[in-house]
C-alpha atoms as a PDB file:
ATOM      1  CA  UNK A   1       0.000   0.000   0.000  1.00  0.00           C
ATOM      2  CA  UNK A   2       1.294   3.612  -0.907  1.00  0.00           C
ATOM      3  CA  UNK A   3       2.003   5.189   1.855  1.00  0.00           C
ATOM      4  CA  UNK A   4       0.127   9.057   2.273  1.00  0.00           C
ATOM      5  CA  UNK A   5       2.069  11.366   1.411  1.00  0.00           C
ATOM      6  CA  UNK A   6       2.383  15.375   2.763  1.00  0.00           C
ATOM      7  CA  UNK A   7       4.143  17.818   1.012  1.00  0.00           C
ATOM      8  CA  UNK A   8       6.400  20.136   2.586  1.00  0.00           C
ATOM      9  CA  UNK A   9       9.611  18.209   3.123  1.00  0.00           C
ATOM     10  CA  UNK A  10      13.528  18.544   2.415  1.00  0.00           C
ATOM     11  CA  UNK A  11      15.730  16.187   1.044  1.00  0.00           C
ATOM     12  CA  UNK A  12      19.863  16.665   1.113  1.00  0.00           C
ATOM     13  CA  UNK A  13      22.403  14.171  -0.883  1.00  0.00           C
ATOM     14  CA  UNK A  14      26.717  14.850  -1.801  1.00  0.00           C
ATOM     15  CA  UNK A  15      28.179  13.823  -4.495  1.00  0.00           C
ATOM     16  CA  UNK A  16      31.795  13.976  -5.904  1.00  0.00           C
ATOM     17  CA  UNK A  17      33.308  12.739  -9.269  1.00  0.00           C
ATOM     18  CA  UNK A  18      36.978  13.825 -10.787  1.00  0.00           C
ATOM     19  CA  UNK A  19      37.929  16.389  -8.572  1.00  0.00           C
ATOM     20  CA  UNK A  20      34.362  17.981  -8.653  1.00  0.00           C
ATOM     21  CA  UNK A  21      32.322  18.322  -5.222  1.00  0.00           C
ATOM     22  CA  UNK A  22      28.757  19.125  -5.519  1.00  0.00           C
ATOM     23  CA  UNK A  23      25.354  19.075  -3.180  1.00  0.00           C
ATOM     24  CA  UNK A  24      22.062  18.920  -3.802  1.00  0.00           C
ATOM     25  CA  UNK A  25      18.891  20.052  -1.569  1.00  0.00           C
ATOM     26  CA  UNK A  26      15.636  19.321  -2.785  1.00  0.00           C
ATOM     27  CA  UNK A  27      12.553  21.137  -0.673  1.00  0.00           C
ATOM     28  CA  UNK A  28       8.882  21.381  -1.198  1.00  0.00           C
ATOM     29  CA  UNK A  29       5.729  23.423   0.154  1.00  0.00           C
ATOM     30  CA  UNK A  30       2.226  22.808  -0.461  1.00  0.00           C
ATOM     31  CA  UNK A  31       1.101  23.405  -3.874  1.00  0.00           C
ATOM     32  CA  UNK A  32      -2.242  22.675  -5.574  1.00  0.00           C
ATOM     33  CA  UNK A  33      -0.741  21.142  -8.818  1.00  0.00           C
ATOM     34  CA  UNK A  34       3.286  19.944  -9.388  1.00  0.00           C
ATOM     35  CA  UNK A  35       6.407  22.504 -10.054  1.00  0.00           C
ATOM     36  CA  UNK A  36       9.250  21.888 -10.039  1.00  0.00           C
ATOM     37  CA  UNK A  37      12.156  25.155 -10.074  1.00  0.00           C
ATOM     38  CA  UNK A  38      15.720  23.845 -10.413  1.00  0.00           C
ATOM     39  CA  UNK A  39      19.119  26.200  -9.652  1.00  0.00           C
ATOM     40  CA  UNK A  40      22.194  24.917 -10.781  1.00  0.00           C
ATOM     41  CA  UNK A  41      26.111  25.340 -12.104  1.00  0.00           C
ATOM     42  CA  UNK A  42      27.119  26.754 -15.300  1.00  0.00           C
ATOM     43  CA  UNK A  43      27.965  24.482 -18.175  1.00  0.00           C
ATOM     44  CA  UNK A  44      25.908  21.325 -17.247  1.00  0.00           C
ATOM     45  CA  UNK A  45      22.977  22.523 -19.453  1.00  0.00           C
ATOM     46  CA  UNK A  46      20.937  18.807 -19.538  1.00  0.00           C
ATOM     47  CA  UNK A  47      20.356  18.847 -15.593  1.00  0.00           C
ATOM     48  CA  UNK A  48      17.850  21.179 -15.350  1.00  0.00           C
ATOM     49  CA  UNK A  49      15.618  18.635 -17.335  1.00  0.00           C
ATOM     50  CA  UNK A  50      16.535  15.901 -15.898  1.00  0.00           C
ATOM     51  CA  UNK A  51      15.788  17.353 -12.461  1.00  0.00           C
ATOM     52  CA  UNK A  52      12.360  17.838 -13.489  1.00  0.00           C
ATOM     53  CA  UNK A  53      11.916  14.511 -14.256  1.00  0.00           C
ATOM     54  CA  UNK A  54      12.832  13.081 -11.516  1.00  0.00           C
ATOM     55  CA  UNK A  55      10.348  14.965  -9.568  1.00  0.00           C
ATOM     56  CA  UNK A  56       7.877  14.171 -11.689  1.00  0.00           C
ATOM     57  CA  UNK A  57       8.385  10.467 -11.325  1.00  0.00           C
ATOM     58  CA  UNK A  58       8.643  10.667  -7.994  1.00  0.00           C
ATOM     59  CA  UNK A  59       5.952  13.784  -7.081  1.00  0.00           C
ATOM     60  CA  UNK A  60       2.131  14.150  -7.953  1.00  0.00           C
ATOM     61  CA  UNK A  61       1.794  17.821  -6.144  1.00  0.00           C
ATOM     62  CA  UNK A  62       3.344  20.775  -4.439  1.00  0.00           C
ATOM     63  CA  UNK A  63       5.799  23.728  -5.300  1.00  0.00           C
ATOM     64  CA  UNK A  64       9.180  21.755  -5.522  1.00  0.00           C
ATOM     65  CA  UNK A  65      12.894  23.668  -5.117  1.00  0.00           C
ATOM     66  CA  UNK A  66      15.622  21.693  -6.168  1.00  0.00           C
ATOM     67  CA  UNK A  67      19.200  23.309  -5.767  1.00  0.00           C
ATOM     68  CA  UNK A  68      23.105  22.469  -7.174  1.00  0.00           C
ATOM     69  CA  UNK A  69      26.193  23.370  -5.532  1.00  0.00           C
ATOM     70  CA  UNK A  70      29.222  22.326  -7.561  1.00  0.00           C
ATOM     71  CA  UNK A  71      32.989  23.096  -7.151  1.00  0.00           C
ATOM     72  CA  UNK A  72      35.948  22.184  -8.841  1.00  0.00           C
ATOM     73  CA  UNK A  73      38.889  21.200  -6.688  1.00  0.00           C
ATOM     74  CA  UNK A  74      41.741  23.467  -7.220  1.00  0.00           C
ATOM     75  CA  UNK A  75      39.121  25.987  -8.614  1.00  0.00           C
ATOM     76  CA  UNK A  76      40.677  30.035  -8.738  1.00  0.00           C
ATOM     77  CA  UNK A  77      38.503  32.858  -7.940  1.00  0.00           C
ATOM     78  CA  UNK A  78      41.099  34.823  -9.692  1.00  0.00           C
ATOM     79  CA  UNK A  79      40.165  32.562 -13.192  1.00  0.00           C
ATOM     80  CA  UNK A  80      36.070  34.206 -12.849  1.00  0.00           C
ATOM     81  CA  UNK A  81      35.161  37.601 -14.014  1.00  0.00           C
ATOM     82  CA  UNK A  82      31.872  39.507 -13.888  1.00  0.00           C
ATOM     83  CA  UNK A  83      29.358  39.208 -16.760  1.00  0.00           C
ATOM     84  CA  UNK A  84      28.366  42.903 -16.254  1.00  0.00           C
ATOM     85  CA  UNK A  85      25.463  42.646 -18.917  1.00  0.00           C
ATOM     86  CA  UNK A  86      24.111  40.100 -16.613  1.00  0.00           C
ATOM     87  CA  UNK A  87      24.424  41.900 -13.889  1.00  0.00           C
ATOM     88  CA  UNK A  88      22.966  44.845 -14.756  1.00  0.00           C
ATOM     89  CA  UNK A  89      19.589  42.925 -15.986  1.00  0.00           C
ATOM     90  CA  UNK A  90      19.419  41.456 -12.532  1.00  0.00           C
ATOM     91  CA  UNK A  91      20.022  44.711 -10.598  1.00  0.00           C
ATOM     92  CA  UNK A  92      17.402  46.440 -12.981  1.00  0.00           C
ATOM     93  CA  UNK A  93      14.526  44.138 -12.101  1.00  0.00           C
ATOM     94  CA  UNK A  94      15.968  43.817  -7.697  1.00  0.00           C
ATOM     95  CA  UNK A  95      15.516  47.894  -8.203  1.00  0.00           C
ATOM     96  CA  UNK A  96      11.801  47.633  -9.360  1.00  0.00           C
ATOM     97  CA  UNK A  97      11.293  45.039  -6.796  1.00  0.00           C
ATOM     98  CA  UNK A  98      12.759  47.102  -3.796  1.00  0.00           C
ATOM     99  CA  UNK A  99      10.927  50.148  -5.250  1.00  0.00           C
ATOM    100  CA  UNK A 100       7.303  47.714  -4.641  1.00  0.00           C
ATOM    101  CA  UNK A 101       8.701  47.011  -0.868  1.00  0.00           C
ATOM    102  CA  UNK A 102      10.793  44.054  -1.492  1.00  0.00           C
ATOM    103  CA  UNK A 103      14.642  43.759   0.256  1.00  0.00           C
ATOM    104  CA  UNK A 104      17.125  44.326  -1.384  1.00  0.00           C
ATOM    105  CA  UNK A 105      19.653  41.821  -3.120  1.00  0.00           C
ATOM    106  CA  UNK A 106      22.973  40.993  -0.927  1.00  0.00           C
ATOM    107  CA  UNK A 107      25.926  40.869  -2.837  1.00  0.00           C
ATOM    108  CA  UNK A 108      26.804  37.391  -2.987  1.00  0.00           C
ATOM    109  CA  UNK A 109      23.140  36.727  -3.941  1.00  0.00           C
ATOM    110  CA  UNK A 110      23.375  38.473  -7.024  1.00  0.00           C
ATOM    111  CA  UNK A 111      27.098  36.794  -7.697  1.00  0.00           C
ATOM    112  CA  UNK A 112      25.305  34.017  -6.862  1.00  0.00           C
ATOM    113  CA  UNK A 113      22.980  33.943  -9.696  1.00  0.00           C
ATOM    114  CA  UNK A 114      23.555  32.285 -12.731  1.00  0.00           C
ATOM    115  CA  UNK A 115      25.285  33.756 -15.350  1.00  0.00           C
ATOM    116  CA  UNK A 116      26.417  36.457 -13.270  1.00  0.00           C
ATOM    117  CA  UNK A 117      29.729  34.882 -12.761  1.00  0.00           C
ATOM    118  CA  UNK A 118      31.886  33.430 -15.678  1.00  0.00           C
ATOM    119  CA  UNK A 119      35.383  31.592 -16.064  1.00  0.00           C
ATOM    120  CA  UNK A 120      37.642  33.192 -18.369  1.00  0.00           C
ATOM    121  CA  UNK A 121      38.507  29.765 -19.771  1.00  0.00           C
ATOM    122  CA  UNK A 122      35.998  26.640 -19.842  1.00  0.00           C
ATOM    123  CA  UNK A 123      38.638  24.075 -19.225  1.00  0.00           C
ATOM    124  CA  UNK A 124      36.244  21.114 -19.983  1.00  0.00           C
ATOM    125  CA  UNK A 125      34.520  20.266 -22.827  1.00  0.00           C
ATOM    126  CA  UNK A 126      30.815  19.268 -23.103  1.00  0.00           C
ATOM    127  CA  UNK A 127      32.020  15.296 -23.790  1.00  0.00           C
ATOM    128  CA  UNK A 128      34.187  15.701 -20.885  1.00  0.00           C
ATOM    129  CA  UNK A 129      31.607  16.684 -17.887  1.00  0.00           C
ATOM    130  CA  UNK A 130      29.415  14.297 -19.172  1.00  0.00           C
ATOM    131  CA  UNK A 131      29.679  11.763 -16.654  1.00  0.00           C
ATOM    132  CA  UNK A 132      30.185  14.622 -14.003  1.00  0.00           C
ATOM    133  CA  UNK A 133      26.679  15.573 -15.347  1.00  0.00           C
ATOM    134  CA  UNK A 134      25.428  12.079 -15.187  1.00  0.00           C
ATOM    135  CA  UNK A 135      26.741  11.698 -11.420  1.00  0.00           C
ATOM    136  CA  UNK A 136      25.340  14.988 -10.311  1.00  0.00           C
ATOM    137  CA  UNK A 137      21.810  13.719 -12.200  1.00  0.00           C
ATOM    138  CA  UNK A 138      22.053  10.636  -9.573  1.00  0.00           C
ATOM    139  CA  UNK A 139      22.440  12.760  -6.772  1.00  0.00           C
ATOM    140  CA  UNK A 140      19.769  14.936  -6.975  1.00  0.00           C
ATOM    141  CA  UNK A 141      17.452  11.680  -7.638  1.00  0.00           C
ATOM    142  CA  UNK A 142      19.018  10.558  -4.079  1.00  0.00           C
ATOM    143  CA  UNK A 143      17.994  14.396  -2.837  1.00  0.00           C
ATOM    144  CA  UNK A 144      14.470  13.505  -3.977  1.00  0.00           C
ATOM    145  CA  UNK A 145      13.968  10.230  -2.589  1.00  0.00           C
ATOM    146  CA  UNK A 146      14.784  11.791   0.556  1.00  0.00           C
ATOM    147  CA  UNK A 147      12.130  14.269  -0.215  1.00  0.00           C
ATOM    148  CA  UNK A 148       9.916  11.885  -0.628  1.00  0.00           C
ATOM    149  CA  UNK A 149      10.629  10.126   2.879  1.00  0.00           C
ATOM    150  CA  UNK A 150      10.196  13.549   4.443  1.00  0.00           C
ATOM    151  CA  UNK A 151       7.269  14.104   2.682  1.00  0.00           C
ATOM    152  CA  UNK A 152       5.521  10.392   3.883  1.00  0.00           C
ATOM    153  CA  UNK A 153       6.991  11.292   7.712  1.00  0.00           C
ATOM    154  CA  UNK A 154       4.387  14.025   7.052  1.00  0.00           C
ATOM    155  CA  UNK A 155       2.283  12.426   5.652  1.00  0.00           C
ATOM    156  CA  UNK A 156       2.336   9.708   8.634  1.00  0.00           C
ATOM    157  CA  UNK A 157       1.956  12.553  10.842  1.00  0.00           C
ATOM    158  CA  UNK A 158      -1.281  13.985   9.327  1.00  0.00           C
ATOM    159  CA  UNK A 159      -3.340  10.544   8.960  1.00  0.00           C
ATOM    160  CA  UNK A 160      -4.230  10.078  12.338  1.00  0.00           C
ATOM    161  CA  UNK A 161      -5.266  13.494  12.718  1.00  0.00           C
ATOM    162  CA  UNK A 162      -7.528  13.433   9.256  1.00  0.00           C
ATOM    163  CA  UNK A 163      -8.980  10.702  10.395  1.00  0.00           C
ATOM    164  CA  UNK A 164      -9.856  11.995  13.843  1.00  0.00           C
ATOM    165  CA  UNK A 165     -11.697  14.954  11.964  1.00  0.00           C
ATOM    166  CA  UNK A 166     -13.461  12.415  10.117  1.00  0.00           C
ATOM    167  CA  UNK A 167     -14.547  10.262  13.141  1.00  0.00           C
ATOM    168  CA  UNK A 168     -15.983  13.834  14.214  1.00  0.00           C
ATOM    169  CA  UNK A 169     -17.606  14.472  11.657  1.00  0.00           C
ATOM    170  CA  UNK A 170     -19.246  10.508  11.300  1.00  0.00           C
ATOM    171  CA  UNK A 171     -20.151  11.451  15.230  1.00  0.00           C
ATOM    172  CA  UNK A 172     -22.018  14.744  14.554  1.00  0.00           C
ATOM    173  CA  UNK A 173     -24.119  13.279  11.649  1.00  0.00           C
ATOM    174  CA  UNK A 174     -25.406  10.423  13.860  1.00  0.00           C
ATOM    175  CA  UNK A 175     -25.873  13.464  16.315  1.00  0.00           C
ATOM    176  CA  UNK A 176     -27.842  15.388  13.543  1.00  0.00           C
ATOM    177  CA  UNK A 177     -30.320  12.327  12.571  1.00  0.00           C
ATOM    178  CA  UNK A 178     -31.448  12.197  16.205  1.00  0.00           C
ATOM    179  CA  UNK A 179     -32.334  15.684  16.283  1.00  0.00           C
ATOM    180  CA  UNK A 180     -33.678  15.944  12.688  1.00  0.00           C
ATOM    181  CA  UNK A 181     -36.241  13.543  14.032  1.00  0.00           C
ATOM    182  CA  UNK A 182     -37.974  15.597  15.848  1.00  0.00           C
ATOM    183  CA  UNK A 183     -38.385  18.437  13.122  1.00  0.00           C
ATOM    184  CA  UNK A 184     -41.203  17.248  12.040  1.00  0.00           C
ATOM    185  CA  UNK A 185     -43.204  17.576  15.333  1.00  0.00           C
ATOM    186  CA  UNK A 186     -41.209  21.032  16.026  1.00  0.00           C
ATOM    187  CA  UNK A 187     -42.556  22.277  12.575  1.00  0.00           C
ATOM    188  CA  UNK A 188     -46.192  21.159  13.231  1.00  0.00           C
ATOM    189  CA  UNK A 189     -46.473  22.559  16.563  1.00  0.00           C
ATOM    190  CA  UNK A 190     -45.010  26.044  15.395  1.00  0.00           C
ATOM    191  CA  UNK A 191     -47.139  25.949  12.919  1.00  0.00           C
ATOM    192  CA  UNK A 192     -50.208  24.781  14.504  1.00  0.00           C
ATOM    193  CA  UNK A 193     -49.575  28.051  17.473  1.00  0.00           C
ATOM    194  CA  UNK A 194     -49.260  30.671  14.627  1.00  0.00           C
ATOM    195  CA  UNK A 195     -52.530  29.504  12.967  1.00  0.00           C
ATOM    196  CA  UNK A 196     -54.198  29.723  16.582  1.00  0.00           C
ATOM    197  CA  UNK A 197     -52.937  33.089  16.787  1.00  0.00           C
ATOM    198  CA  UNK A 198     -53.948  34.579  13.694  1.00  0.00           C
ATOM    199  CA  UNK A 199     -57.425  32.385  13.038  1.00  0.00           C
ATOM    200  CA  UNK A 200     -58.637  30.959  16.052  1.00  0.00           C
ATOM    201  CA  UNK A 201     -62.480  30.414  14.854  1.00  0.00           C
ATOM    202  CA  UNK A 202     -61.640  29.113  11.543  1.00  0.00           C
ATOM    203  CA  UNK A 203     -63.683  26.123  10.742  1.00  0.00           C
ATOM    204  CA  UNK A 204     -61.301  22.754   9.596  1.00  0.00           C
ATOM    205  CA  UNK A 205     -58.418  24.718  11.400  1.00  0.00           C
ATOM    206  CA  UNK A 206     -57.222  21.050  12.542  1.00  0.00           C
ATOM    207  CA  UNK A 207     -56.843  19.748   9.131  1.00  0.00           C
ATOM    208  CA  UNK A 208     -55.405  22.722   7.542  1.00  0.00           C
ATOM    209  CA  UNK A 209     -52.798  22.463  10.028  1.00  0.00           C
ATOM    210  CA  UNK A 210     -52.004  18.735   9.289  1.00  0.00           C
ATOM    211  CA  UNK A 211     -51.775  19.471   5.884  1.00  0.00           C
ATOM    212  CA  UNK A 212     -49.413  23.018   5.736  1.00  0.00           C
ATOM    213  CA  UNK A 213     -47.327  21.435   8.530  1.00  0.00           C
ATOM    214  CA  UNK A 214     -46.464  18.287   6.591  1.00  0.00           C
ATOM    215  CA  UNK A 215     -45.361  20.102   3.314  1.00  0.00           C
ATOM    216  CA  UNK A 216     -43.475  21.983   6.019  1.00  0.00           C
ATOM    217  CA  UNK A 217     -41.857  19.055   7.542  1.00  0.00           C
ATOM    218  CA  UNK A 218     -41.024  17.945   3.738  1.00  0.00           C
ATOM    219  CA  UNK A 219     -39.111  21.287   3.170  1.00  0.00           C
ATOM    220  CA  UNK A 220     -37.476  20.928   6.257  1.00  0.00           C
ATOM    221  CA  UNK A 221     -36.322  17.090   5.677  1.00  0.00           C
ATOM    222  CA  UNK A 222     -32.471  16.931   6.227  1.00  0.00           C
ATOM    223  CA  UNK A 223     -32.762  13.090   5.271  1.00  0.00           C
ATOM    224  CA  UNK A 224     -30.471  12.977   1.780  1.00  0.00           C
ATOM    225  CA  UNK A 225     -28.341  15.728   3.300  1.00  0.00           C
ATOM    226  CA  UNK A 226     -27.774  12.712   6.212  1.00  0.00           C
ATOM    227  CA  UNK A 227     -27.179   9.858   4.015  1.00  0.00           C
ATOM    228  CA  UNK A 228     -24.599  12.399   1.495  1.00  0.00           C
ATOM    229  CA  UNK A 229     -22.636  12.767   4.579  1.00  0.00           C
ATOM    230  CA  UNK A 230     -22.521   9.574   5.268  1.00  0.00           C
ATOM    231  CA  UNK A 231     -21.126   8.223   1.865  1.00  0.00           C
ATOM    232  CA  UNK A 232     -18.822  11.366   2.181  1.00  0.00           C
ATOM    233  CA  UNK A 233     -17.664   9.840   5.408  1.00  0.00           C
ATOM    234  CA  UNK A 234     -17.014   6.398   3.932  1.00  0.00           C
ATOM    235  CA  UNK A 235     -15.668   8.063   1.000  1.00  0.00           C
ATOM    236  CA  UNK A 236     -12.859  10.137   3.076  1.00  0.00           C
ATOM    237  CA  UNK A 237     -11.526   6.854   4.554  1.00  0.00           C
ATOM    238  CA  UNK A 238     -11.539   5.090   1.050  1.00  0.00           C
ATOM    239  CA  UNK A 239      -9.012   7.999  -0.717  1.00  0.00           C
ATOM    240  CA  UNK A 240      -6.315   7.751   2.349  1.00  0.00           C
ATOM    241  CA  UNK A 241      -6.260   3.968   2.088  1.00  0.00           C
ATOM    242  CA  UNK A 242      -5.646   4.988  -1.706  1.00  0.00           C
ATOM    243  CA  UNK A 243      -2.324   7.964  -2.267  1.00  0.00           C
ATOM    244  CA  UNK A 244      -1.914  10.604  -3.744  1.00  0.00           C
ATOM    245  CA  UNK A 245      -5.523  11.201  -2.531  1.00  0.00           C
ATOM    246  CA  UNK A 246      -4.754  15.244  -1.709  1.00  0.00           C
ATOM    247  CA  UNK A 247      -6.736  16.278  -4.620  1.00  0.00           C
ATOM    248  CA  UNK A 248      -9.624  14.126  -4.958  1.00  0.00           C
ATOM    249  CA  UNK A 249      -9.790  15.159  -1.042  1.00  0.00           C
ATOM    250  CA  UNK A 250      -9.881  18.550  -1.873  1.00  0.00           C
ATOM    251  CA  UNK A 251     -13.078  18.779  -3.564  1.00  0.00           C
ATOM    252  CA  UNK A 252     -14.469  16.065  -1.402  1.00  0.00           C
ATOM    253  CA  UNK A 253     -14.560  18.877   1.177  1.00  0.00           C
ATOM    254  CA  UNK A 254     -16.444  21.090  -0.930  1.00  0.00           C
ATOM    255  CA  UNK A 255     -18.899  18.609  -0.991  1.00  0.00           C
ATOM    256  CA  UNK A 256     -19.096  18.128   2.774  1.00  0.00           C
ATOM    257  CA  UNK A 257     -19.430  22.118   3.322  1.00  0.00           C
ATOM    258  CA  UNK A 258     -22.206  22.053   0.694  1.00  0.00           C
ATOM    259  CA  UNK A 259     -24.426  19.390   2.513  1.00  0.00           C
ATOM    260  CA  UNK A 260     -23.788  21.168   6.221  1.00  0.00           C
ATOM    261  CA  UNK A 261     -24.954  24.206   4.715  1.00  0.00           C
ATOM    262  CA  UNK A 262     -27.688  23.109   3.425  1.00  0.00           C
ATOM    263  CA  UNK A 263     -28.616  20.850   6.534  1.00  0.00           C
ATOM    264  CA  UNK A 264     -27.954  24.329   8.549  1.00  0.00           C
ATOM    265  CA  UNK A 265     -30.687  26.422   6.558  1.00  0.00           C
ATOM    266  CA  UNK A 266     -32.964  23.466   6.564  1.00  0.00           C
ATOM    267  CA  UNK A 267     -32.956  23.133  10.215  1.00  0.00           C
ATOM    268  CA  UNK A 268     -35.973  24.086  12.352  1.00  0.00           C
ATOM    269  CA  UNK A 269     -34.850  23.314  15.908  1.00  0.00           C
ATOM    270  CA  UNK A 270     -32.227  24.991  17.516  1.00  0.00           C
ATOM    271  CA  UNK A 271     -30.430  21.967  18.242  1.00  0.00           C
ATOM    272  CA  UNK A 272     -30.133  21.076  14.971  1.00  0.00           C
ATOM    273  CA  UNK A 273     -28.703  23.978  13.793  1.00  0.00           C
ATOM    274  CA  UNK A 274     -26.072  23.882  16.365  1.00  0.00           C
ATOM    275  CA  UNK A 275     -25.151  20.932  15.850  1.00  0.00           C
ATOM    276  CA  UNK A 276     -25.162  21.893  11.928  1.00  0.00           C
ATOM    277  CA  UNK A 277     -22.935  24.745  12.709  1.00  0.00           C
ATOM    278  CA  UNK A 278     -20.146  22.303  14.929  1.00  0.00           C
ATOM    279  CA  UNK A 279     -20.038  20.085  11.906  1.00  0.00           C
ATOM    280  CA  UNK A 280     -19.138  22.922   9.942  1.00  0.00           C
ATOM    281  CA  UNK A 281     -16.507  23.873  12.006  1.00  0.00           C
ATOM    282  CA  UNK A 282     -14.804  20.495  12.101  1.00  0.00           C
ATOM    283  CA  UNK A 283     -14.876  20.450   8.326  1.00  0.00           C
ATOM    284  CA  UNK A 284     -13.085  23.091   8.080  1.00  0.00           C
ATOM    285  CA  UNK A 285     -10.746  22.094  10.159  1.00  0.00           C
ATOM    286  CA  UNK A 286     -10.295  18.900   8.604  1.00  0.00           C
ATOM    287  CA  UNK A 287      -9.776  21.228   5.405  1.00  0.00           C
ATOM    288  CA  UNK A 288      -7.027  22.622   6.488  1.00  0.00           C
ATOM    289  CA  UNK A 289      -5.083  19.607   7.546  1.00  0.00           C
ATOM    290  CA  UNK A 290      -6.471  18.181   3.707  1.00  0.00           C
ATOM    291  CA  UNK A 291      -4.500  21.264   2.110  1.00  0.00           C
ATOM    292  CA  UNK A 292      -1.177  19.393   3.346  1.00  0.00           C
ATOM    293  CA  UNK A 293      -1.815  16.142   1.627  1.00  0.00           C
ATOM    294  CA  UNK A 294      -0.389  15.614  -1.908  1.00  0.00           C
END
């Protein structure tokens, strides 16, 4: 059985091949669909795309960060020069940003982006880093499947609590059926004291009564609002026995806010609607919590 999954999580791997060092740290937040951003060195132009693939293999949802440091032993900061055109793009658009309130850039952030720094000779050739490229590739796969086990640990985490929600919920709809069965007696008598009120002497007052009060009672009938919650119940505990469940989940709890609110402006007790307006609250509480699943 796949195990559920969260998705905020961070992954780390090292890697080294012919004198070149390199690490990789792969993190995630919650996203409502899968993206995956990739920073990395200069020169090893296929890794970007392979990145992304490996998160795609290995990820169905969330905003996914996946970052390369790489070194070359014996490296010379005194071989790297500025690529001023670069440069200047990037402090152009960090001006516009600071000028809309955001901070701005540190120094070795902006020498940190790519293409800002270059090497005044590329010592290897595309054939040659190859296999450098290769090894780096199989590093940030191990970054990922680290991920990954941080993202089930979440996901381990959240399960017990989802399903607590849901035992709530299962709890306040039993709750609700025993109080929506005494709308129907609740509508009759309210009914039956207004009509007292406003026609006291009215001949056939009894029947009229019987009969407004039950297509009252029919109005007011929370019955297939009940049984939806129900299957929404079993429904709930069917998707986590069945990852990546986050989205299907999702609009599962639209559905369950739909039926409470309509069980809420159905209700004709007070007790009812109380206990319309508690289940509301625990679903969106068990919303939230939802929102974290991939």
């Amino acid at each position: 059985m796949t195990a559920l999954s969260g998705m905020t999580g961070f992954g780390r791997a090292d890697g080294a091949l012919d004198g070149w060092t390199w690490s990789v740290e792969a993190r995630s937040v919650n996203g409502r669909n899968l993206e995956v951003r990739f920073r990395g060195p200069n020169g090893f132009d296929n890794l970007e795309r392979l990145a992304k693939a490996a998160g795609q293999a290995r990820l169905s949802r969330g905003q996914v960060t996946v970052g390369v440091q790489a070194r070359k032993a014996g490296g010379d900061a005194s071989t790297l020069k500025v690529n001023e055109a670069v440069l200047a793009r990037y402090l152009d658009l960090a001006n516009q940003l600071a000028m809309e309130g955001a901070t701005p850039p540190s120094a070795d952030g902006l020498l940190a982006l790519r293409g800002v720094l270059d090497a005044d000779e590329e010592t290897d050739d595309a054939e040659a880093r190859a296999p450098i490229e290769a090894a780096m590739a199989a590093t940030v796969e191990q970054a990922l499947d680290a991920l990954k086990t941080s993202r089930e640990r979440e996901g381990a985490q959240l399960r017990p609590v989802i399903e607590d929600f849901v035992a709530r919920i299962e709890t306040l709809v039993a709750t609700a059926e025993t109080e929506a069965a005494a709308q129907t007696a609740a509508v009759r008598d309210r009914f039956a004291r207004r009509m007292a009120e406003l026609a006291p002497d009215v001949s056939g007052l009894e029947d009229r009564i019987v009969l407004e009060a039950a297509a009252l009672a029919t109005k007011a009938d929370v019955r297939e609002e009940l049984d939806r919650l129900t299957a929404h119940v079993a429904s709930a505990r069917a998707l986590l026995e069945q990852p990546p469940a986050g989205r299907k989940l999702d609009f599962l709890m639209q559905e369950f806010m739909r039926e409470a609110n309509t069980l809420c402006s159905k209700s004709a007790t007070t007790a009812l609607t109380a206990t319309g307006l508690d289940l509301k609250a625990v679903i969106e509480q068990l919303r939230e919590q939802v929102q974290n699943v991939e």
